[in-house]
PDB file of N, CA and C in Angstrom:
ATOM      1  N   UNK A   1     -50.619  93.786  13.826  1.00  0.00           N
ATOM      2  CA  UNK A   1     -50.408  93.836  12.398  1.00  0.00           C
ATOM      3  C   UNK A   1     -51.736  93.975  11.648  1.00  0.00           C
ATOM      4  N   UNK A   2     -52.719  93.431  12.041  1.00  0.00           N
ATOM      5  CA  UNK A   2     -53.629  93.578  11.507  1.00  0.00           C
ATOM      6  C   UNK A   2     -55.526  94.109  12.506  1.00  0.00           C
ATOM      7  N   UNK A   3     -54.773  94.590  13.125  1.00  0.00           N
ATOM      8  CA  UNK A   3     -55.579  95.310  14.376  1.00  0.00           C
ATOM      9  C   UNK A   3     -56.747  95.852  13.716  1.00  0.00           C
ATOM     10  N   UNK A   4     -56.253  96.649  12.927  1.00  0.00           N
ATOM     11  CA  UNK A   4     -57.073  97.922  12.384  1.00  0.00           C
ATOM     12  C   UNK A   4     -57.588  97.353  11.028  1.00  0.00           C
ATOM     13  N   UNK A   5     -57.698  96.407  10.118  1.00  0.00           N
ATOM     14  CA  UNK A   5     -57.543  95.639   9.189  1.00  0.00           C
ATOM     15  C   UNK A   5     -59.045  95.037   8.835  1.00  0.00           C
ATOM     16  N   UNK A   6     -59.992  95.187   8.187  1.00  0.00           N
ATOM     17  CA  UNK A   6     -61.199  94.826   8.661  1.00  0.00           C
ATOM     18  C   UNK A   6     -61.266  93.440   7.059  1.00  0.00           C
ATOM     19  N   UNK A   7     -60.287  93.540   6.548  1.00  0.00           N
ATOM     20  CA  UNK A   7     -60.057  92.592   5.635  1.00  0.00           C
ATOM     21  C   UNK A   7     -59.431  90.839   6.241  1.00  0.00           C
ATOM     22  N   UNK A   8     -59.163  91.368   7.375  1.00  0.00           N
ATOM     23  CA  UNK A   8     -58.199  90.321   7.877  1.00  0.00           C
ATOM     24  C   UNK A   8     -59.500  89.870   9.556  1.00  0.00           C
ATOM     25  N   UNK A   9     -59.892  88.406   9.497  1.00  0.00           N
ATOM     26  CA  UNK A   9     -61.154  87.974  10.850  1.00  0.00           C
ATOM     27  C   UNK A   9     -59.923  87.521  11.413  1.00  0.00           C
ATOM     28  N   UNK A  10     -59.674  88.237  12.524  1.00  0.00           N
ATOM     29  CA  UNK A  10     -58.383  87.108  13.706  1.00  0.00           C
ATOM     30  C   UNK A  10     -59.147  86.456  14.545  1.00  0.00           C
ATOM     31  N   UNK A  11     -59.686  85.538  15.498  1.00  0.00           N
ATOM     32  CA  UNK A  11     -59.911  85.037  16.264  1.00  0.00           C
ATOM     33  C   UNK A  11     -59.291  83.793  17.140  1.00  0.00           C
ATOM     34  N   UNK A  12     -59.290  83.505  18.154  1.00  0.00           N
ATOM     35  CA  UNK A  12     -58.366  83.164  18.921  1.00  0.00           C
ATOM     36  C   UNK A  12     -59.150  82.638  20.104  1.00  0.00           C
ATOM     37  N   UNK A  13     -59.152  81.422  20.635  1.00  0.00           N
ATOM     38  CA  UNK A  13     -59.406  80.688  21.739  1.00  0.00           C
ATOM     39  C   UNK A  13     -58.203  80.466  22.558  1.00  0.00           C
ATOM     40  N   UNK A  14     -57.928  80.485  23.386  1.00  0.00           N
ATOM     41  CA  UNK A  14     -57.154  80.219  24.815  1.00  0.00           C
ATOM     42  C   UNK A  14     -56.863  80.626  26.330  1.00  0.00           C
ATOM     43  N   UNK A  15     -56.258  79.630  26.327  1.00  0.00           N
ATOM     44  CA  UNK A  15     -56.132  80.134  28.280  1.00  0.00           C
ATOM     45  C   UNK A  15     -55.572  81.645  28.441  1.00  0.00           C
ATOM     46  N   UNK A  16     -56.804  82.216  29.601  1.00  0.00           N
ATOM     47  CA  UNK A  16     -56.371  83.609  30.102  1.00  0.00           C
ATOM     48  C   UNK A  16     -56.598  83.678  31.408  1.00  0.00           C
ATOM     49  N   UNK A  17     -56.887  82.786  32.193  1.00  0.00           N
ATOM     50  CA  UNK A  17     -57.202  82.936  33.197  1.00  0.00           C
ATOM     51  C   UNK A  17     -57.370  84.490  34.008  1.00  0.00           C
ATOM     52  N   UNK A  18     -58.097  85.326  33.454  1.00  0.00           N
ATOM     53  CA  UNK A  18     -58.380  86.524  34.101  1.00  0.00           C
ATOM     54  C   UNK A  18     -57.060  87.323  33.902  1.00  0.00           C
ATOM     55  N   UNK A  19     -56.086  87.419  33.002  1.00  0.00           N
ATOM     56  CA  UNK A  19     -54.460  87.932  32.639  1.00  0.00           C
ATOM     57  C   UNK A  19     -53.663  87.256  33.470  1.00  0.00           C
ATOM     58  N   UNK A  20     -54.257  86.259  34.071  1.00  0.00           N
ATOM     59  CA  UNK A  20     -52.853  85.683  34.694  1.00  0.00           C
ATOM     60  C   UNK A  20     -51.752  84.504  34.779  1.00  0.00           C
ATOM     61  N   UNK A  21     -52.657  84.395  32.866  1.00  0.00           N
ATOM     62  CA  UNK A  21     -51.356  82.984  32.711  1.00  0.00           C
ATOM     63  C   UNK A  21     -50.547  83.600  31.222  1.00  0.00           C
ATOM     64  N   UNK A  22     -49.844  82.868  31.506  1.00  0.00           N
ATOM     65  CA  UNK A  22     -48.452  83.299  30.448  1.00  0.00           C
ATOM     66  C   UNK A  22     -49.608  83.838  28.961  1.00  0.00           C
ATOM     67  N   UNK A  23     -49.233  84.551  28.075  1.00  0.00           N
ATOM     68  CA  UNK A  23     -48.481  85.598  28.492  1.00  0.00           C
ATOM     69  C   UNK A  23     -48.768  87.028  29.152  1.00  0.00           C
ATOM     70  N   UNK A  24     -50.193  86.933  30.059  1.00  0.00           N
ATOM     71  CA  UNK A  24     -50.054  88.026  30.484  1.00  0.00           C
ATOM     72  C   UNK A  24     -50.709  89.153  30.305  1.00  0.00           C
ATOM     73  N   UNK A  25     -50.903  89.123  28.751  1.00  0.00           N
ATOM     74  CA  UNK A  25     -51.728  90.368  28.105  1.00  0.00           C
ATOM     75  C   UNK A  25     -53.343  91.049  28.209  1.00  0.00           C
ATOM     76  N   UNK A  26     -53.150  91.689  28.673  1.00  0.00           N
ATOM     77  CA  UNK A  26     -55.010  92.440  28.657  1.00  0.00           C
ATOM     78  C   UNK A  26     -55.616  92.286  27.006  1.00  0.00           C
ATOM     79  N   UNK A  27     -54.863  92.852  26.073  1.00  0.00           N
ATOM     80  CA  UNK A  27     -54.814  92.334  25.006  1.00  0.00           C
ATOM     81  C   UNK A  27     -55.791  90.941  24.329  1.00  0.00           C
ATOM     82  N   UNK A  28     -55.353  90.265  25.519  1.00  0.00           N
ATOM     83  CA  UNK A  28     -56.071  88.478  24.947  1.00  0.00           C
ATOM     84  C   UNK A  28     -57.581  88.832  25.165  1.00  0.00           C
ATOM     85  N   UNK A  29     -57.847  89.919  26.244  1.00  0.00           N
ATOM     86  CA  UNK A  29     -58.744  89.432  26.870  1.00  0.00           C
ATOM     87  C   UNK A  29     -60.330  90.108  25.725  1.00  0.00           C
ATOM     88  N   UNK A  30     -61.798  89.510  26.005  1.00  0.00           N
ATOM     89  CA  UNK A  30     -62.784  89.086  25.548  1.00  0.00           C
ATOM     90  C   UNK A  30     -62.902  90.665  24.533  1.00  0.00           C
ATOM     91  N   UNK A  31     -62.578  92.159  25.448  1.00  0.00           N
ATOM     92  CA  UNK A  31     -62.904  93.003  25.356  1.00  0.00           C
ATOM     93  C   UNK A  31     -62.222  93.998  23.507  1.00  0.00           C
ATOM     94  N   UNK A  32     -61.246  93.261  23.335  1.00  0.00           N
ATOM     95  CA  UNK A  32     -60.037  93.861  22.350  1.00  0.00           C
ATOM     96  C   UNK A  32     -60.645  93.114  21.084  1.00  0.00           C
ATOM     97  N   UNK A  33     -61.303  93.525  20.649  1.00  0.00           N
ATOM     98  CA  UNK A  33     -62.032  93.736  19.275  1.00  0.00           C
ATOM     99  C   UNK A  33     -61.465  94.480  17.898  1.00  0.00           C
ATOM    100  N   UNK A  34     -60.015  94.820  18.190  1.00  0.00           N
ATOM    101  CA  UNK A  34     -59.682  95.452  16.482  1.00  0.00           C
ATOM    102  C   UNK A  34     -59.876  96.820  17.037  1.00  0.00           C
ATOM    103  N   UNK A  35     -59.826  98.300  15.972  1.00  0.00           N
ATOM    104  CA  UNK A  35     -60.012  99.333  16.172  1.00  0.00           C
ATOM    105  C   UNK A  35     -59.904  99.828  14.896  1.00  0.00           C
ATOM    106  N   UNK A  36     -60.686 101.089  14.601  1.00  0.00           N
ATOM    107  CA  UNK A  36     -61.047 101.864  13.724  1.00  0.00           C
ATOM    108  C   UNK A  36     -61.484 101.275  12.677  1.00  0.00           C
ATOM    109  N   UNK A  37     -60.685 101.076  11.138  1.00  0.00           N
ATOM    110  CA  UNK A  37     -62.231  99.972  10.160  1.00  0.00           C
ATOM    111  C   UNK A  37     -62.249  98.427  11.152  1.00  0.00           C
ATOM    112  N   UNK A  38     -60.799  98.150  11.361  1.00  0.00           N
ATOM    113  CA  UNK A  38     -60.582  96.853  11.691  1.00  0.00           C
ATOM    114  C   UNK A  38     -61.329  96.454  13.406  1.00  0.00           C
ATOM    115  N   UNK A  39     -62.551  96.888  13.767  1.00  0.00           N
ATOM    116  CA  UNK A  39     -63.123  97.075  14.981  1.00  0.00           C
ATOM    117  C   UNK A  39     -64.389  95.747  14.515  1.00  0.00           C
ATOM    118  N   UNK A  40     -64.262  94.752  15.444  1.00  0.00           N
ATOM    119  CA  UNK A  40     -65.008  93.772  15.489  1.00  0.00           C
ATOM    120  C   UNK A  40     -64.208  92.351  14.873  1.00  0.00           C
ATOM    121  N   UNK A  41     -63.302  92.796  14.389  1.00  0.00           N
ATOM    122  CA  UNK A  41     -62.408  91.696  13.155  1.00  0.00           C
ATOM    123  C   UNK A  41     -61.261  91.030  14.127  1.00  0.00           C
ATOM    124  N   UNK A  42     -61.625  91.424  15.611  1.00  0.00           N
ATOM    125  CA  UNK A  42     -60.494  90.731  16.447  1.00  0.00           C
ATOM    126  C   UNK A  42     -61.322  90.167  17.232  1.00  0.00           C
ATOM    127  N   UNK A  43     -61.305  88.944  17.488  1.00  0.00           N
ATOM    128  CA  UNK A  43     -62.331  88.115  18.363  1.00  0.00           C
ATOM    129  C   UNK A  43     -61.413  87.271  19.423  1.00  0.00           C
ATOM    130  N   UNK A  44     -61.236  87.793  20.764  1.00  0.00           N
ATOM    131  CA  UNK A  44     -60.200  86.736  21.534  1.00  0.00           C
ATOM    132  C   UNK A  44     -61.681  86.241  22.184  1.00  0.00           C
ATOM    133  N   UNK A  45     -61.320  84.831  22.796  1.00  0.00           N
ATOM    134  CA  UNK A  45     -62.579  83.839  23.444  1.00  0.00           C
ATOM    135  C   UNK A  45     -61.438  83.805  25.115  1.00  0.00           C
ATOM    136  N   UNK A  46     -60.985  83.779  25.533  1.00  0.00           N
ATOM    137  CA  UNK A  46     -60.670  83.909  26.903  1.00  0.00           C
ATOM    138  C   UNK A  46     -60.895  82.744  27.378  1.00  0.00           C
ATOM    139  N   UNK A  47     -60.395  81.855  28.213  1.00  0.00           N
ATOM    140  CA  UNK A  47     -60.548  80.655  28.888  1.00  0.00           C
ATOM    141  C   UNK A  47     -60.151  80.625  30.328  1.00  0.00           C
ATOM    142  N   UNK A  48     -61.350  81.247  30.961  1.00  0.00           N
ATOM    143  CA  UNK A  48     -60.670  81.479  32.764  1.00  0.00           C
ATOM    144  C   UNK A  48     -60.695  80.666  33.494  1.00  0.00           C
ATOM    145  N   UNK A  49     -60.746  79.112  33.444  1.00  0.00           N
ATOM    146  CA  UNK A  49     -60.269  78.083  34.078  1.00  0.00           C
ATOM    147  C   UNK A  49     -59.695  76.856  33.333  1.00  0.00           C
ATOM    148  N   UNK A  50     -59.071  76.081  34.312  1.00  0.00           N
ATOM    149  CA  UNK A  50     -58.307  74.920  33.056  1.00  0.00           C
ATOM    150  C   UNK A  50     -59.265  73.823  33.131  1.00  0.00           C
ATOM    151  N   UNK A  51     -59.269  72.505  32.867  1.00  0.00           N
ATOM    152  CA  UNK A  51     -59.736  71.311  32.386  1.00  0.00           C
ATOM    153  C   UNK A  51     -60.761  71.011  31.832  1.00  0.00           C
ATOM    154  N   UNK A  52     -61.063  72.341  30.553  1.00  0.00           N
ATOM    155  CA  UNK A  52     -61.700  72.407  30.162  1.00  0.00           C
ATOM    156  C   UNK A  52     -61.470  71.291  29.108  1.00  0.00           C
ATOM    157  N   UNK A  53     -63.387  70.411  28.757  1.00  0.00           N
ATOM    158  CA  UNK A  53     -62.783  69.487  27.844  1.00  0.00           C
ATOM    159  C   UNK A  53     -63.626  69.629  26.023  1.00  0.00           C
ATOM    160  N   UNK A  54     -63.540  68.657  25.772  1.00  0.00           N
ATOM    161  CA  UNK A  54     -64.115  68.516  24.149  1.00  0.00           C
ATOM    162  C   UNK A  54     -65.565  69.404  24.049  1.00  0.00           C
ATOM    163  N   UNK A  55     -66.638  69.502  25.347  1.00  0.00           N
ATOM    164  CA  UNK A  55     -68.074  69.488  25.305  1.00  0.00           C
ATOM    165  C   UNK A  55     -67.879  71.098  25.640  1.00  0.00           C
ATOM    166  N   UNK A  56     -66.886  71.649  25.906  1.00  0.00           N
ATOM    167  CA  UNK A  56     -66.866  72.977  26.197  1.00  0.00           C
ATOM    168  C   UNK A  56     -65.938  73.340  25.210  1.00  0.00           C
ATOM    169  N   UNK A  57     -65.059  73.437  24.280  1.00  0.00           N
ATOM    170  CA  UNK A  57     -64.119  73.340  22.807  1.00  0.00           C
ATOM    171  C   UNK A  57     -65.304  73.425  21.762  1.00  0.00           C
ATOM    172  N   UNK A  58     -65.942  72.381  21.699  1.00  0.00           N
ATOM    173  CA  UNK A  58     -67.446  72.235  20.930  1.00  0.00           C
ATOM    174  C   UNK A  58     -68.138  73.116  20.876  1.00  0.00           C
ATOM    175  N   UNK A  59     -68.937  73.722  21.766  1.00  0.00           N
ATOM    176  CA  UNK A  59     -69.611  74.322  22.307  1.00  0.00           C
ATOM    177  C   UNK A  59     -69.126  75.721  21.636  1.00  0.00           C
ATOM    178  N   UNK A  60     -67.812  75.825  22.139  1.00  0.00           N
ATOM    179  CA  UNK A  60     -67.407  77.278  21.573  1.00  0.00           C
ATOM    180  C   UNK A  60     -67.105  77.424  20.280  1.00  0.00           C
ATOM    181  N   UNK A  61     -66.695  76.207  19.513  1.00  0.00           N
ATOM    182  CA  UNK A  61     -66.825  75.784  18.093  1.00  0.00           C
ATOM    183  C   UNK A  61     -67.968  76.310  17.198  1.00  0.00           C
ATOM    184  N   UNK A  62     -69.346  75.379  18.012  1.00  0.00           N
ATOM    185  CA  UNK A  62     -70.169  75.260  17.059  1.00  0.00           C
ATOM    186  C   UNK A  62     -71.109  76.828  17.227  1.00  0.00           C
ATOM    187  N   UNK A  63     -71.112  77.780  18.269  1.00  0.00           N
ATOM    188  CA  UNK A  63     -71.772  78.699  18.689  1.00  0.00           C
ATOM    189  C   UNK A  63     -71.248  79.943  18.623  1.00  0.00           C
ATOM    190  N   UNK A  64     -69.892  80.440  18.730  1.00  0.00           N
ATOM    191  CA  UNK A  64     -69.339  81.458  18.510  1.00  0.00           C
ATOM    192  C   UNK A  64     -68.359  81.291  17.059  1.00  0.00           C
ATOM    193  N   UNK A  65     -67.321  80.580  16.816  1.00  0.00           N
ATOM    194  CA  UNK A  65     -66.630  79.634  15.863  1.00  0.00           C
ATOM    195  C   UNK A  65     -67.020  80.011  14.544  1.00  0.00           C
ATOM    196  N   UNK A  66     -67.588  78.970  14.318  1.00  0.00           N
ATOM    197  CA  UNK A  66     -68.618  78.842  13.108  1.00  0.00           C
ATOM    198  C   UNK A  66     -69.394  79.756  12.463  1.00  0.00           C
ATOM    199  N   UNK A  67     -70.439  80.489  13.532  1.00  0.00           N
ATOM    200  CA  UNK A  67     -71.017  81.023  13.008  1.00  0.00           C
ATOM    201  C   UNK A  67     -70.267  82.938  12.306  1.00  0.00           C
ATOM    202  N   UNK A  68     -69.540  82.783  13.146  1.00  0.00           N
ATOM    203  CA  UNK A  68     -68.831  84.454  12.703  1.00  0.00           C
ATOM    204  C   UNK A  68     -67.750  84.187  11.540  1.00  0.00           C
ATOM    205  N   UNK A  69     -67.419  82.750  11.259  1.00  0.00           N
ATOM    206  CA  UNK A  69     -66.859  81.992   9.962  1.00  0.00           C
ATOM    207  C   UNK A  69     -67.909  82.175   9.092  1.00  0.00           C
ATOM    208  N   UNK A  70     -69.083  81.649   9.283  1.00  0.00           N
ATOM    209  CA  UNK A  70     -69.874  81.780   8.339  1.00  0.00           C
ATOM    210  C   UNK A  70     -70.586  82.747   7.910  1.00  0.00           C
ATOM    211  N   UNK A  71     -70.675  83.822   8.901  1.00  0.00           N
ATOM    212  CA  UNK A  71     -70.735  85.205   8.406  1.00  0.00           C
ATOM    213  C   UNK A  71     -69.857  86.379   7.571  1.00  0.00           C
ATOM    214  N   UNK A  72     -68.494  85.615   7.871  1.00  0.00           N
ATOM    215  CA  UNK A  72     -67.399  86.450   7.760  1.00  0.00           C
ATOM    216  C   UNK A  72     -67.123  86.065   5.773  1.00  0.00           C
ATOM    217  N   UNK A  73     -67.353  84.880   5.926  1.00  0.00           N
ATOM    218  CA  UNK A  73     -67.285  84.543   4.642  1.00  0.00           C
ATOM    219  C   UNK A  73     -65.932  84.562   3.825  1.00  0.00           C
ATOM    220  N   UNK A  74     -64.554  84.148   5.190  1.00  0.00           N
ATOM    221  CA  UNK A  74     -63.541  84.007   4.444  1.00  0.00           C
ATOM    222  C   UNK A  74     -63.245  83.105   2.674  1.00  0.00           C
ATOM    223  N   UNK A  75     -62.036  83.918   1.905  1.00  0.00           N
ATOM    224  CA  UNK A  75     -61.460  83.063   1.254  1.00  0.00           C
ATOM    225  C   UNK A  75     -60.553  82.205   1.277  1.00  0.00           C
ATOM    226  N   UNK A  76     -59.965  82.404   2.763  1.00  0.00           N
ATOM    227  CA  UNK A  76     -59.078  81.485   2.927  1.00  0.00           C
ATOM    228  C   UNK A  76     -58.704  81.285   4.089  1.00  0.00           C
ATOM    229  N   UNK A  77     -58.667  80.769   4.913  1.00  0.00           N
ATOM    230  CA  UNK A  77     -58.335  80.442   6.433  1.00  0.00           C
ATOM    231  C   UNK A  77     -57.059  79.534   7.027  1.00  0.00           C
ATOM    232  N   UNK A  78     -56.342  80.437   7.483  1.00  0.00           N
ATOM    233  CA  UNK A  78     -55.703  79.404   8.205  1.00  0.00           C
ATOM    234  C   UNK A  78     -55.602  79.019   9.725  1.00  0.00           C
ATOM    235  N   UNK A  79     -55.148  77.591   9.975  1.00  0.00           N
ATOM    236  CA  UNK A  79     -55.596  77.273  11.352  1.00  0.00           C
ATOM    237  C   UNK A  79     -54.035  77.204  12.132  1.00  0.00           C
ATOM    238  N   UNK A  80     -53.706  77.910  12.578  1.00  0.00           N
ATOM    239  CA  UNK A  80     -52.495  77.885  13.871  1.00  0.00           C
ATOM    240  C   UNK A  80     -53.435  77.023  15.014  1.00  0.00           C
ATOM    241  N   UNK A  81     -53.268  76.317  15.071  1.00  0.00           N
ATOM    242  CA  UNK A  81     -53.715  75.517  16.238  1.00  0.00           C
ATOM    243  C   UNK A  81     -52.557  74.969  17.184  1.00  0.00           C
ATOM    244  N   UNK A  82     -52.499  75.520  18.172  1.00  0.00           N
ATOM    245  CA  UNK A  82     -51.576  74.914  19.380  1.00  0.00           C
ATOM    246  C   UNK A  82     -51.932  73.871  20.023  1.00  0.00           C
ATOM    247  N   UNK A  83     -50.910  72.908  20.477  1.00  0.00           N
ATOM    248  CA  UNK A  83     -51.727  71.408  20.938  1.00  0.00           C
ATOM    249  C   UNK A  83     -51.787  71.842  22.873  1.00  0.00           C
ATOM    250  N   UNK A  84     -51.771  72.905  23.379  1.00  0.00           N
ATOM    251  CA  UNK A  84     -52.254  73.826  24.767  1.00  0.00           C
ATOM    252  C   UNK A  84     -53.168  73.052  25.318  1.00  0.00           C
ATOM    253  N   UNK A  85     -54.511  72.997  24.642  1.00  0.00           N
ATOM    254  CA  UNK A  85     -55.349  72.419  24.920  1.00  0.00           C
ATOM    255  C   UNK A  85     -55.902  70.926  24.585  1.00  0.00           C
ATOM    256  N   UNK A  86     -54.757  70.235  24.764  1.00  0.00           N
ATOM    257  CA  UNK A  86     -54.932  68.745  24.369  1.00  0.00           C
ATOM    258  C   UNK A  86     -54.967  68.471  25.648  1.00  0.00           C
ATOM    259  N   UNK A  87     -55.582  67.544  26.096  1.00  0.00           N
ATOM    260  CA  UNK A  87     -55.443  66.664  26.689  1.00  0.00           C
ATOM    261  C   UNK A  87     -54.174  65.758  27.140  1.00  0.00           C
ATOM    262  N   UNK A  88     -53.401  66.262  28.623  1.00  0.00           N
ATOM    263  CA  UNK A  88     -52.275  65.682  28.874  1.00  0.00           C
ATOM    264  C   UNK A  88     -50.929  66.439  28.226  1.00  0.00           C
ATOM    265  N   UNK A  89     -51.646  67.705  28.010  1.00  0.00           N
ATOM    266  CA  UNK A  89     -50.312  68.936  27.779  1.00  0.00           C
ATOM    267  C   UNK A  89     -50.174  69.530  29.145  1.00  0.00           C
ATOM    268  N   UNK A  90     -48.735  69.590  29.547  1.00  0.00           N
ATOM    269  CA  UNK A  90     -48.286  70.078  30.907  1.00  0.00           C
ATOM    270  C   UNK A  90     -48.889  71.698  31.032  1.00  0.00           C
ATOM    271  N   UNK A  91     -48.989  72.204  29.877  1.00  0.00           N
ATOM    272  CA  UNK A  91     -48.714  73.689  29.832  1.00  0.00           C
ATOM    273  C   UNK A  91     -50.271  74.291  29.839  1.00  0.00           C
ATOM    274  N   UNK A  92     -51.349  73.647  29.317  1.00  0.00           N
ATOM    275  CA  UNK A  92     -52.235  73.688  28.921  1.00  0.00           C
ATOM    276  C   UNK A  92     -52.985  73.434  29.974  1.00  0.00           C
ATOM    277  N   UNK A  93     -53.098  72.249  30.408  1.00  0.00           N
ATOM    278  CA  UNK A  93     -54.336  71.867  31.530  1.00  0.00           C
ATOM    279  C   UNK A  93     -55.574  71.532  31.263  1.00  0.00           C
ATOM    280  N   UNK A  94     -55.703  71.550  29.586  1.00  0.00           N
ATOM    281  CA  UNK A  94     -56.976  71.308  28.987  1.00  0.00           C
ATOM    282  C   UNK A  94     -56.799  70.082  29.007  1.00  0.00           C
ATOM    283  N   UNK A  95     -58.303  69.417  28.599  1.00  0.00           N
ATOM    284  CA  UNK A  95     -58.569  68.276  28.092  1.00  0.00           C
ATOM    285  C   UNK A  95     -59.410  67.660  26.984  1.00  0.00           C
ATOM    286  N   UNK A  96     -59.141  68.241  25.870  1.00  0.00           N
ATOM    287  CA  UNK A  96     -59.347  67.902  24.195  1.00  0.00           C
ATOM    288  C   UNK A  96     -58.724  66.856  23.910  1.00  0.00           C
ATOM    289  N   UNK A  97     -59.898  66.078  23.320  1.00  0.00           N
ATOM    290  CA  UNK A  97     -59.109  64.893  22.795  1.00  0.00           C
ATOM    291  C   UNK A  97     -58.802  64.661  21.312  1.00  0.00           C
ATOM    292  N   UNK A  98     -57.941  64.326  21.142  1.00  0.00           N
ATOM    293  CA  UNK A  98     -57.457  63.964  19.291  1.00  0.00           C
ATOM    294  C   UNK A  98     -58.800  64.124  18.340  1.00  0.00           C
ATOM    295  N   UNK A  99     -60.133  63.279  19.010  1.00  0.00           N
ATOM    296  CA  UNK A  99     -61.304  63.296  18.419  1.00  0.00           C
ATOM    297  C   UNK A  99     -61.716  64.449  18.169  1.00  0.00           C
ATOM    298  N   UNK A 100     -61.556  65.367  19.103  1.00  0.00           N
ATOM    299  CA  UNK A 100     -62.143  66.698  18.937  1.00  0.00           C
ATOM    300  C   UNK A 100     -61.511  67.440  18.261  1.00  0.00           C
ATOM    301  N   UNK A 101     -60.283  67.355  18.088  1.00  0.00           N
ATOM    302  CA  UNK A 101     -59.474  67.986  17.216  1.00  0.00           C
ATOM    303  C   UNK A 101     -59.934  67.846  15.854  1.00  0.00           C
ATOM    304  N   UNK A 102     -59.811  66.315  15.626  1.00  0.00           N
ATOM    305  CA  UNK A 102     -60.555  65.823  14.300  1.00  0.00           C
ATOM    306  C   UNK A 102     -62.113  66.154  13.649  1.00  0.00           C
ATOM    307  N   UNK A 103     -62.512  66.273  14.650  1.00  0.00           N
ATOM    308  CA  UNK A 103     -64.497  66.992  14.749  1.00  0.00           C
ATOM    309  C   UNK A 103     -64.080  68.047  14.003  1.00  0.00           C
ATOM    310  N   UNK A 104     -63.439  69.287  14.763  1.00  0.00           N
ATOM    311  CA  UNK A 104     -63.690  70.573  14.866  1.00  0.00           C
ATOM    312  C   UNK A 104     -63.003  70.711  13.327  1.00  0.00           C
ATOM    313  N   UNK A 105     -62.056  70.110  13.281  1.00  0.00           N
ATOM    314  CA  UNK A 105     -61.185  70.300  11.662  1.00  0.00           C
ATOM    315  C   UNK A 105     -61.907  69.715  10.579  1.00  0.00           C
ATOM    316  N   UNK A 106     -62.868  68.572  10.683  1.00  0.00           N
ATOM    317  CA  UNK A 106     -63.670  68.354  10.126  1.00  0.00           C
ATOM    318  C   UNK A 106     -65.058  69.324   9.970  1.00  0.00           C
ATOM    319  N   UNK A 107     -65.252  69.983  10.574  1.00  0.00           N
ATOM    320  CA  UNK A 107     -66.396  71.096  10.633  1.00  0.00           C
ATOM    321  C   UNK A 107     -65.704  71.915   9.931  1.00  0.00           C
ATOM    322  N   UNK A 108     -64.462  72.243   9.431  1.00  0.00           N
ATOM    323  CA  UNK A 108     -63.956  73.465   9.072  1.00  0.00           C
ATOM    324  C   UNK A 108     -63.761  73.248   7.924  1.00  0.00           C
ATOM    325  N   UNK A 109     -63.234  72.034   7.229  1.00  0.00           N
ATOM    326  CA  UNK A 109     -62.632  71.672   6.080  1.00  0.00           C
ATOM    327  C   UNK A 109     -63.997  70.997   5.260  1.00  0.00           C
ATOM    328  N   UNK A 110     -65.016  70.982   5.980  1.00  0.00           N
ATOM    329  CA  UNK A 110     -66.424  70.575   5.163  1.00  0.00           C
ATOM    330  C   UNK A 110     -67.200  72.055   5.099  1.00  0.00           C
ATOM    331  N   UNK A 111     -66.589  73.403   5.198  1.00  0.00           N
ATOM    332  CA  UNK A 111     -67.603  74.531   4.997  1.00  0.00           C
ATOM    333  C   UNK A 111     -67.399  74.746   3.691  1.00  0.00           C
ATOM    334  N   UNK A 112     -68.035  74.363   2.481  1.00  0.00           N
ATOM    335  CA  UNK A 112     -67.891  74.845   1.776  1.00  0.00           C
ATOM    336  C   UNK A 112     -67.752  76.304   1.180  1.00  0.00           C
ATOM    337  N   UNK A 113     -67.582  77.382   1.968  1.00  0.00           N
ATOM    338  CA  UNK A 113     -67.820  78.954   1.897  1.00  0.00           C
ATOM    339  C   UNK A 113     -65.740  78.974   2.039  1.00  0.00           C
ATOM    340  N   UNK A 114     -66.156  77.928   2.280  1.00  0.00           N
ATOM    341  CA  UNK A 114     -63.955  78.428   2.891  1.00  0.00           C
ATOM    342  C   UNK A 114     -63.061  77.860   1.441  1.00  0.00           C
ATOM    343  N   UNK A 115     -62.926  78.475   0.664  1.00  0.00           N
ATOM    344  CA  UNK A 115     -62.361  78.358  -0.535  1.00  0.00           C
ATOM    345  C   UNK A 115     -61.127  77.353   0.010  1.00  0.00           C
ATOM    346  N   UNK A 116     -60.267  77.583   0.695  1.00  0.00           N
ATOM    347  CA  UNK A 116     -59.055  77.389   1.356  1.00  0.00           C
ATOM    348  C   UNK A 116     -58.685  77.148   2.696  1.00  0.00           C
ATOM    349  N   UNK A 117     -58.710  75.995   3.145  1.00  0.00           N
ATOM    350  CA  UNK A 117     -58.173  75.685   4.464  1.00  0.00           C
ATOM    351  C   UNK A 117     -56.394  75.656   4.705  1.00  0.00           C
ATOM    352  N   UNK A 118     -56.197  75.760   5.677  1.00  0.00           N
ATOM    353  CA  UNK A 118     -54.482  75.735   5.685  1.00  0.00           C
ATOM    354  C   UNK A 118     -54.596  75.619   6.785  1.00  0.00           C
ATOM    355  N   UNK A 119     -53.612  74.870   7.300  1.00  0.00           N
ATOM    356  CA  UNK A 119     -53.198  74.260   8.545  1.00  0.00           C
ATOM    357  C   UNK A 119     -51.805  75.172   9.266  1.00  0.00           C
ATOM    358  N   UNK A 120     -51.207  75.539   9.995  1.00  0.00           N
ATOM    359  CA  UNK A 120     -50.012  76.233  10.531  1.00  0.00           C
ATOM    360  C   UNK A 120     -49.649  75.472  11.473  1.00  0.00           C
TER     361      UNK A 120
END
C-alpha cells in the first residue's frame, strides 16, 4: 500500500529467520526497501535467530530505530507493536521484558520531533 510512497517511513523489526518462519515472505527480508519515489521508506530489520533479548531490541532501537526516526522527521507515528517478542510468548521465542517495552516507548514518546505518538 504504501511501497512506492516516500511520504509514508514503514519500518518493521521481527522474526525471519532466513524466510523460514511464519509468514514466509522474501518481502520481510533486510533487502526490500520501497521502490521508485517510495525506495528507502521501507526498512524491514530481520531477526535470524530467536532468544533474542532487551540488550539486542535496544541496540536495534537506539542505532538503527531512532536514528532514521530522527532523520525522517515524522508527524505522526504509529506503533503496531506485537507482544512476538516478549518474553515467554510461545510464538515468538524472544525475550523482551515489559521494561524494555517501557524504555523503548519511553524513547519514542520523549522525541520531541514526533508531533504524535499512537499506539495500535
Amino acid at each position: 500500500m504504501f511501497y512506492d510512497n516516500p511520504k509514508v517511513l514503514y519500518l518493521s523489526v521481527h522474526r525471519y529467520e532466513h524466510g523460514e518462519f511464519w509468514p514466509e515472505l522474501r518481502e520481510s527480508n533486510f533487502n526490500y526497501v520501497g521502490k521508485g519515489e517510495g525506495a528507502g521508506h521501507n526498512i524491514n530489520i530481520p531477526l535470524n535467530k530467536v532468544g533474542m533479548g532487551n540488550a539486542d531490541y535496544m541496540a536495534i532501537f537506539n542505532n538503527i530505530v531512532l536514528p532514521v526516526a530522527y532523520e525522517y522527521q515524522p508527524e505522526l507515528v504509529i506503533i503496531s507493536s506485537g507482544y512476538d517478542a516478549a518474553i515467554g510468548c510461545p510464538e515468538g521465542h524472544m525475550e523482551v521484558t515489559p521494561c524494555a517495552y517501557a524504555h523503548m516507548l519511553k524513547l519514542s514518546h520523549g522525541s520531541c520531533w514526533w508531533k504524535s505518538v499512537r499506539c495500535a
